[in-house]
C-alpha atoms as a PDB file:
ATOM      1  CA  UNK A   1      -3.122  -1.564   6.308  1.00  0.00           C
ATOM      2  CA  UNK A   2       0.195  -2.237   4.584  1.00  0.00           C
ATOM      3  CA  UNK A   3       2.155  -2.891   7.765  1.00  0.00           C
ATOM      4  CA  UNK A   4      -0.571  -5.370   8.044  1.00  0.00           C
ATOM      5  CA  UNK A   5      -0.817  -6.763   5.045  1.00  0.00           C
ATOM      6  CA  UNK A   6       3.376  -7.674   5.130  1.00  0.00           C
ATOM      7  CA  UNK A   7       3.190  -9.191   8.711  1.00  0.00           C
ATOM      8  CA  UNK A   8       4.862  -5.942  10.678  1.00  0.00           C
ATOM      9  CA  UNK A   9       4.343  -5.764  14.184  1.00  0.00           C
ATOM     10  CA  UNK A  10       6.130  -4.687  16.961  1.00  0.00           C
ATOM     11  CA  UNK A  11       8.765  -6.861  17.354  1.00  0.00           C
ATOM     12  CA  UNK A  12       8.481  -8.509  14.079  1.00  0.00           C
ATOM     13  CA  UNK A  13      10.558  -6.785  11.004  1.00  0.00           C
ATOM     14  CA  UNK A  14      10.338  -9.264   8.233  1.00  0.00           C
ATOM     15  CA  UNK A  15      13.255  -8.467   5.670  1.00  0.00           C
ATOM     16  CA  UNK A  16      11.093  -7.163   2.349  1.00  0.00           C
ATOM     17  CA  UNK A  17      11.579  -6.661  -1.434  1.00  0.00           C
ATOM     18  CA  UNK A  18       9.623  -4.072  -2.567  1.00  0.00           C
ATOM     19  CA  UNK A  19      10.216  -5.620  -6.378  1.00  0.00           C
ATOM     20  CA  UNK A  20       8.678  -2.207  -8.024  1.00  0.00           C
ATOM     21  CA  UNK A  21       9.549   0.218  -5.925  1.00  0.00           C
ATOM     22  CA  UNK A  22       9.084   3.458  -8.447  1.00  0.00           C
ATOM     23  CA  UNK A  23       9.671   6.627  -6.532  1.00  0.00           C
ATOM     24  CA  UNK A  24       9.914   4.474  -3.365  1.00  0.00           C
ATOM     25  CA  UNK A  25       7.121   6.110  -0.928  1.00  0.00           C
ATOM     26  CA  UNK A  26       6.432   2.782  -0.068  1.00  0.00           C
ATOM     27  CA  UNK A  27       9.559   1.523   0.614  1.00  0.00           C
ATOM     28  CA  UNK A  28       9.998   4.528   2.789  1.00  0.00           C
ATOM     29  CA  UNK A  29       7.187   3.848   4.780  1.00  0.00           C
ATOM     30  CA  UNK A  30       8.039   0.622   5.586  1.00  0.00           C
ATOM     31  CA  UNK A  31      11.866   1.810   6.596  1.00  0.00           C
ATOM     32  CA  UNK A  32       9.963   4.055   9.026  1.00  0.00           C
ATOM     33  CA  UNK A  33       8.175   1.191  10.326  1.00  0.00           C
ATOM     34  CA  UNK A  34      11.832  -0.511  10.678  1.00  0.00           C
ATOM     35  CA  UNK A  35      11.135  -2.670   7.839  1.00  0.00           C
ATOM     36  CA  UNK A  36      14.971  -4.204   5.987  1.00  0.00           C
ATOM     37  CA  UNK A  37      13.738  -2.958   2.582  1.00  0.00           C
ATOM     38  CA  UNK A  38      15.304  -4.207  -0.822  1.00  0.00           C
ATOM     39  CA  UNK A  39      13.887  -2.056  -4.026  1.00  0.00           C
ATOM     40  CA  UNK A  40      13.965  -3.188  -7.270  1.00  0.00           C
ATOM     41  CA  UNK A  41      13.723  -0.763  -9.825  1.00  0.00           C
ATOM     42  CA  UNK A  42      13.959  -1.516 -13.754  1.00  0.00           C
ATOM     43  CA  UNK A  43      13.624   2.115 -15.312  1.00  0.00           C
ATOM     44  CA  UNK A  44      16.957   3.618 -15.673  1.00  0.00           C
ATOM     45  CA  UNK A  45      15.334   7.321 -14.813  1.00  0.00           C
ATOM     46  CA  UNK A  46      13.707   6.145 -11.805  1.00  0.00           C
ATOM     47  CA  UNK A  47      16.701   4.054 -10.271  1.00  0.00           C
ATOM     48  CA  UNK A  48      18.776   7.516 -10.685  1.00  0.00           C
ATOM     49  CA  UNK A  49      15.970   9.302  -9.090  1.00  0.00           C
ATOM     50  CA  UNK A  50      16.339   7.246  -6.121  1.00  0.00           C
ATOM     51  CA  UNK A  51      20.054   6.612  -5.775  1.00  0.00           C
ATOM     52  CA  UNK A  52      19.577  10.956  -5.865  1.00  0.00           C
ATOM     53  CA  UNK A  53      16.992  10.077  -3.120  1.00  0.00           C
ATOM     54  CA  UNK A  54      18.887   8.015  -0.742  1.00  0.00           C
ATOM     55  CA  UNK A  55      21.683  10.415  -1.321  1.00  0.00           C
ATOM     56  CA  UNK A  56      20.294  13.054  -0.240  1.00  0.00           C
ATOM     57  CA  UNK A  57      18.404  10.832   2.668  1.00  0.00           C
ATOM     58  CA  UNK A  58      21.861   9.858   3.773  1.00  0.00           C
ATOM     59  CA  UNK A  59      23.060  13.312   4.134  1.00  0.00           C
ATOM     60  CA  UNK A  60      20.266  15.173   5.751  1.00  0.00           C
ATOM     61  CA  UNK A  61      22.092  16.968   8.951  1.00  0.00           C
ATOM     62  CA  UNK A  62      18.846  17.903   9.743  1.00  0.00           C
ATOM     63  CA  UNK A  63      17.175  15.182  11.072  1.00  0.00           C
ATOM     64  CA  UNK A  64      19.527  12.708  11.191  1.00  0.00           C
ATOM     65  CA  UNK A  65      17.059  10.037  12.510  1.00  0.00           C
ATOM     66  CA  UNK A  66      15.431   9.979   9.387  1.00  0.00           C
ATOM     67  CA  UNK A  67      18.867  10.096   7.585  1.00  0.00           C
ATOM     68  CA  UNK A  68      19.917   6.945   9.404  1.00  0.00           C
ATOM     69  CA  UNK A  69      16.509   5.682   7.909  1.00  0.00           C
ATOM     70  CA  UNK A  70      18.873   4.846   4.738  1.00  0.00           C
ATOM     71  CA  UNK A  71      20.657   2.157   6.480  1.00  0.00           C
ATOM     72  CA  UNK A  72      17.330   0.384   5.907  1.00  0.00           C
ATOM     73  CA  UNK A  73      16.726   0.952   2.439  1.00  0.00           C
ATOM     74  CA  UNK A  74      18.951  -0.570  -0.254  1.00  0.00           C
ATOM     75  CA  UNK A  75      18.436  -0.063  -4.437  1.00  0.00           C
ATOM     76  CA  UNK A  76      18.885  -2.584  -6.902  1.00  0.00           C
ATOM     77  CA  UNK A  77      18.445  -1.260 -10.695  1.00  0.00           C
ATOM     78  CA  UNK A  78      17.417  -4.326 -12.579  1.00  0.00           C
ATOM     79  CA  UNK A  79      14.739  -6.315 -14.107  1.00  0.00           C
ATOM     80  CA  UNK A  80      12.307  -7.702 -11.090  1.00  0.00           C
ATOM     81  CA  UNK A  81      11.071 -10.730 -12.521  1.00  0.00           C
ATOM     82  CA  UNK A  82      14.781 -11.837 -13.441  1.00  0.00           C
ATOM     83  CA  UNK A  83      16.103 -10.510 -10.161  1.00  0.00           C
ATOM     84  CA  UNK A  84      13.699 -12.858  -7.634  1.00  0.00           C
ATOM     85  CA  UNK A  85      13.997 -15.581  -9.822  1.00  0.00           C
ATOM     86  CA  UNK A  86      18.018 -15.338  -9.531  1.00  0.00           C
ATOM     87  CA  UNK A  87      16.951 -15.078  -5.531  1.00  0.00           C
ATOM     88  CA  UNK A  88      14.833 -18.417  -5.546  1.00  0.00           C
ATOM     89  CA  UNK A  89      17.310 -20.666  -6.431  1.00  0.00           C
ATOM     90  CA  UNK A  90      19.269 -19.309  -3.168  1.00  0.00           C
ATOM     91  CA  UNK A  91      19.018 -21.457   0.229  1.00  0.00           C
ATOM     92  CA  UNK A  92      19.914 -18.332   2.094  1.00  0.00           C
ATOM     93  CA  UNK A  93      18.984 -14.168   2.093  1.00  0.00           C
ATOM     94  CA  UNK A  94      15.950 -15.143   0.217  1.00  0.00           C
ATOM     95  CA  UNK A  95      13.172 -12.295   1.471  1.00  0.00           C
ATOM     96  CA  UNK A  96      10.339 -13.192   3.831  1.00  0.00           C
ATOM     97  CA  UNK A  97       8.294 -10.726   2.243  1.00  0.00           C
ATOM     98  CA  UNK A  98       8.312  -9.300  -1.729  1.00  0.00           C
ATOM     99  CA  UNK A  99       5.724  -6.345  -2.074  1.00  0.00           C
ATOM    100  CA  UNK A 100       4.154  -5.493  -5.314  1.00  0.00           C
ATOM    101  CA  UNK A 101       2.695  -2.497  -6.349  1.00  0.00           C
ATOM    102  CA  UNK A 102       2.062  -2.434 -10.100  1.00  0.00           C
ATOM    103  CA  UNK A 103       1.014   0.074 -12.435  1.00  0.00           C
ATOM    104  CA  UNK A 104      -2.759   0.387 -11.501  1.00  0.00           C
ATOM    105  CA  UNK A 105      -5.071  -0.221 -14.240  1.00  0.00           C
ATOM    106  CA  UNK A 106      -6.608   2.463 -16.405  1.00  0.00           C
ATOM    107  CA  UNK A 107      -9.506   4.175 -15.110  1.00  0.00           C
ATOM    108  CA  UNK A 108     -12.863   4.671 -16.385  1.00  0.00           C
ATOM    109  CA  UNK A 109     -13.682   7.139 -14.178  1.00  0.00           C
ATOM    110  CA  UNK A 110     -13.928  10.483 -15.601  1.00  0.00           C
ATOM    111  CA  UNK A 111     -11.755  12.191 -13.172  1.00  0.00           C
ATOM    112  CA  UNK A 112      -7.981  12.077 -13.661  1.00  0.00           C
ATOM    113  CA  UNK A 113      -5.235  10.444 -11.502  1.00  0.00           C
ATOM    114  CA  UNK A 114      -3.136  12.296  -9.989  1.00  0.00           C
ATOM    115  CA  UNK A 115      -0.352  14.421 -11.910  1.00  0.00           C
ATOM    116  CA  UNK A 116       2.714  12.620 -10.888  1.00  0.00           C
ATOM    117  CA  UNK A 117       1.450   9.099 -11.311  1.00  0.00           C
ATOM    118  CA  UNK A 118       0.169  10.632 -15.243  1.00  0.00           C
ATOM    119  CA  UNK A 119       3.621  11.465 -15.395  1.00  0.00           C
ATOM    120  CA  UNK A 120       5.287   8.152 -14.055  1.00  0.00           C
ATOM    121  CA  UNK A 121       2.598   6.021 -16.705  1.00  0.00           C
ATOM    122  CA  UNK A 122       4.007   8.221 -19.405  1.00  0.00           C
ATOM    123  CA  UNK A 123       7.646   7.704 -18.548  1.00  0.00           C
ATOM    124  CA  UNK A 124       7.350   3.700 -17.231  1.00  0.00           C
ATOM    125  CA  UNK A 125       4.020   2.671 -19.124  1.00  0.00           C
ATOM    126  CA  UNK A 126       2.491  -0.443 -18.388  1.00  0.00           C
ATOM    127  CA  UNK A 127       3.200  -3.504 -16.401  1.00  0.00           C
ATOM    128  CA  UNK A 128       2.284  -5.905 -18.978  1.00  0.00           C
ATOM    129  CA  UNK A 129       4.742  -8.440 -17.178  1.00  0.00           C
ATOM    130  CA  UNK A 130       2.633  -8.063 -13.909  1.00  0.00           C
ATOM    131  CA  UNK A 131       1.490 -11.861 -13.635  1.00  0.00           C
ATOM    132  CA  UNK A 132       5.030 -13.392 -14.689  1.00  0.00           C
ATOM    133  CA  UNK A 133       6.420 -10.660 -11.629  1.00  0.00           C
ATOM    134  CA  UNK A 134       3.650 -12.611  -9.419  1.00  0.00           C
ATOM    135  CA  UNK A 135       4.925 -15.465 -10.210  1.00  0.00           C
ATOM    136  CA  UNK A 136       8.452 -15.010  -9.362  1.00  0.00           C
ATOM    137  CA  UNK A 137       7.685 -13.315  -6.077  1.00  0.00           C
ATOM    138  CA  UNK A 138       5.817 -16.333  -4.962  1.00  0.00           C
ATOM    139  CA  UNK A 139       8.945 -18.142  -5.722  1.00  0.00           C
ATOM    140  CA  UNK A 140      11.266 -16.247  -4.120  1.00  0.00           C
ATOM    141  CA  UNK A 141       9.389 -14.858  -0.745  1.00  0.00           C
ATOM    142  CA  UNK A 142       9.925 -17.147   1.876  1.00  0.00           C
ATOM    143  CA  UNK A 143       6.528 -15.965   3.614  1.00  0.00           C
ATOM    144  CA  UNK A 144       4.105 -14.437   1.457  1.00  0.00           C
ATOM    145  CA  UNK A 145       3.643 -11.888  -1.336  1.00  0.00           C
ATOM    146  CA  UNK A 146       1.496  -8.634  -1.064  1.00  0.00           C
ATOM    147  CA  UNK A 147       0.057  -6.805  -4.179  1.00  0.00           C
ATOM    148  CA  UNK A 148      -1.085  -3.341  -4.068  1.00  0.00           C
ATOM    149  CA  UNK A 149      -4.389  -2.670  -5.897  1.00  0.00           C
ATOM    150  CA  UNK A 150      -6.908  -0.120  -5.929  1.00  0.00           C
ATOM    151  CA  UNK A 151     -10.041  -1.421  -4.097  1.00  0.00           C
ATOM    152  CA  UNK A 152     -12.199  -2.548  -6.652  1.00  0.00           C
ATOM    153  CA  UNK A 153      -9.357  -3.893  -9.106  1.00  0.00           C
ATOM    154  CA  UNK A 154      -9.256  -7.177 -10.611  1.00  0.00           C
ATOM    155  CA  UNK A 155      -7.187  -9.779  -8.835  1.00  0.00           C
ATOM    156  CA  UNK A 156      -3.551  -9.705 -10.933  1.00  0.00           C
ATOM    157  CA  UNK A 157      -3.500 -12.611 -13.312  1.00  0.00           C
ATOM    158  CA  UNK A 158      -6.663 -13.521 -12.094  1.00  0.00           C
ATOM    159  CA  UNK A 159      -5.086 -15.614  -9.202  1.00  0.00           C
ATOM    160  CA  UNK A 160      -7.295 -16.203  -6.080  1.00  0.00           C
ATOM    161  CA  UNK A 161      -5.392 -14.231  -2.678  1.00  0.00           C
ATOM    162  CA  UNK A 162      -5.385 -16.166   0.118  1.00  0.00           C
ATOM    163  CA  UNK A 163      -6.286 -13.280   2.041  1.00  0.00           C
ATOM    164  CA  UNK A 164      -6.789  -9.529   1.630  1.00  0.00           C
ATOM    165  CA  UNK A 165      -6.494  -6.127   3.660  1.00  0.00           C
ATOM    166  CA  UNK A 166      -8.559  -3.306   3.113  1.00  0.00           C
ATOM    167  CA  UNK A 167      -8.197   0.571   3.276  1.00  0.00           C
ATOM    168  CA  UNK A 168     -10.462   2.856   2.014  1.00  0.00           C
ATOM    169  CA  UNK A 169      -9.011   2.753  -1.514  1.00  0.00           C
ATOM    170  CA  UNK A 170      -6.366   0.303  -1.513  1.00  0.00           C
ATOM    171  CA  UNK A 171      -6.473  -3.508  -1.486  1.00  0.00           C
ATOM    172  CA  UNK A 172      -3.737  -5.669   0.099  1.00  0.00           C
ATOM    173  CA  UNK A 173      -4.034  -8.662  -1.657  1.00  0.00           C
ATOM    174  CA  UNK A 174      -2.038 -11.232   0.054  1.00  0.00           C
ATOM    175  CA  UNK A 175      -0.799 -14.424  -1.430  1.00  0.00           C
ATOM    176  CA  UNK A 176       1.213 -17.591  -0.234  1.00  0.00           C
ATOM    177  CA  UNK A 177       4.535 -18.782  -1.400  1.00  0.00           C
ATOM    178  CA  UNK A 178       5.588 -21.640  -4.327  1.00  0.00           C
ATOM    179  CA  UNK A 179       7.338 -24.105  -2.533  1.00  0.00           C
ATOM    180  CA  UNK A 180       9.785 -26.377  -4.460  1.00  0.00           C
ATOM    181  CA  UNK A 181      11.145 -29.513  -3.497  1.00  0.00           C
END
């Protein structure tokens, strides 16, 4: 569904921002899918959690096709929103894609989340700059923007997708580009 959701398909790599990358399973994924993939990471702790990542990635003897999976991935420790922003005034190596996955709202179920994404809300918190980070992404992409959300979610911002891919728990919410003149 999220090789989907960002256009991938055989053939067809579009170059791809993931502008809250975290501990960068997603970013991975779409590496492995052969996916160009840019992460943006604000937290200090997390952006030295995956420069120790792609280290490590990078010298895995192995399997050294997945350890030539870093040429794909690059990191970029800095603040998203300010980031794409800085990227949409460019006329060139602007992204076709910027992925989104933001902190996912609080639950109201009465089972918990899993452990490690308790432990990244504790250390991260909130994204309470989620709809400004929309914002800029739909500046910036050259293509479209996807936002990660748990299926029955509230849209971000409350701005209408213009499309949507489904998993079982996951919604791909898919939106188009701000063009300027």
């Amino acid at each position: 569904a999220l090789a989907k959701a960002l256009g991938l398909k055989h053939g067809a790599n579009p170059t791809v921002v993931d502008a809250t990358a975290g501990l960068g399973r997603d970013a991975f994924v779409l590496a492995n899918l052969g996916a160009h993939v840019t992460m943006i990471e604000r937290s200090p702790i997390l952006a030295a959690l995956l420069t120790d990542g792609l280290h490590r990635l990078a010298t895995n003897t192995d399997m050294p096709d997945i350890a030539n999976m870093q040429l794909q991935l690059q990191l970029i420790h800095a603040n998203a929103i300010e980031w794409l922003l800085q990227q949409a005034q460019k006329t060139e190596g602007r992204p076709d894609v910027v992925y989104l996955d933001p902190m996912y709202p609080h639950r109201t179920k009465s089972a918990l989340v899993k452990k490690e994404m308790r432990a990244l809300r504790a250390l991260v918190g909130d994204d309470e700059d989620s709809a400004q980070l929309l914002q800029a992404a739909r500046q910036c992409a050259l293509k479209r923007v996807v936002v990660k959300r748990p299926k029955g979610a509230p849209l971000l911002d409350d701005t209408k997708p213009s499309g949507a891919v489904q998993s079982k728990n996951t919604r791909y919410d898919i939106y188009p580009v701000i063009t300027t003149p």
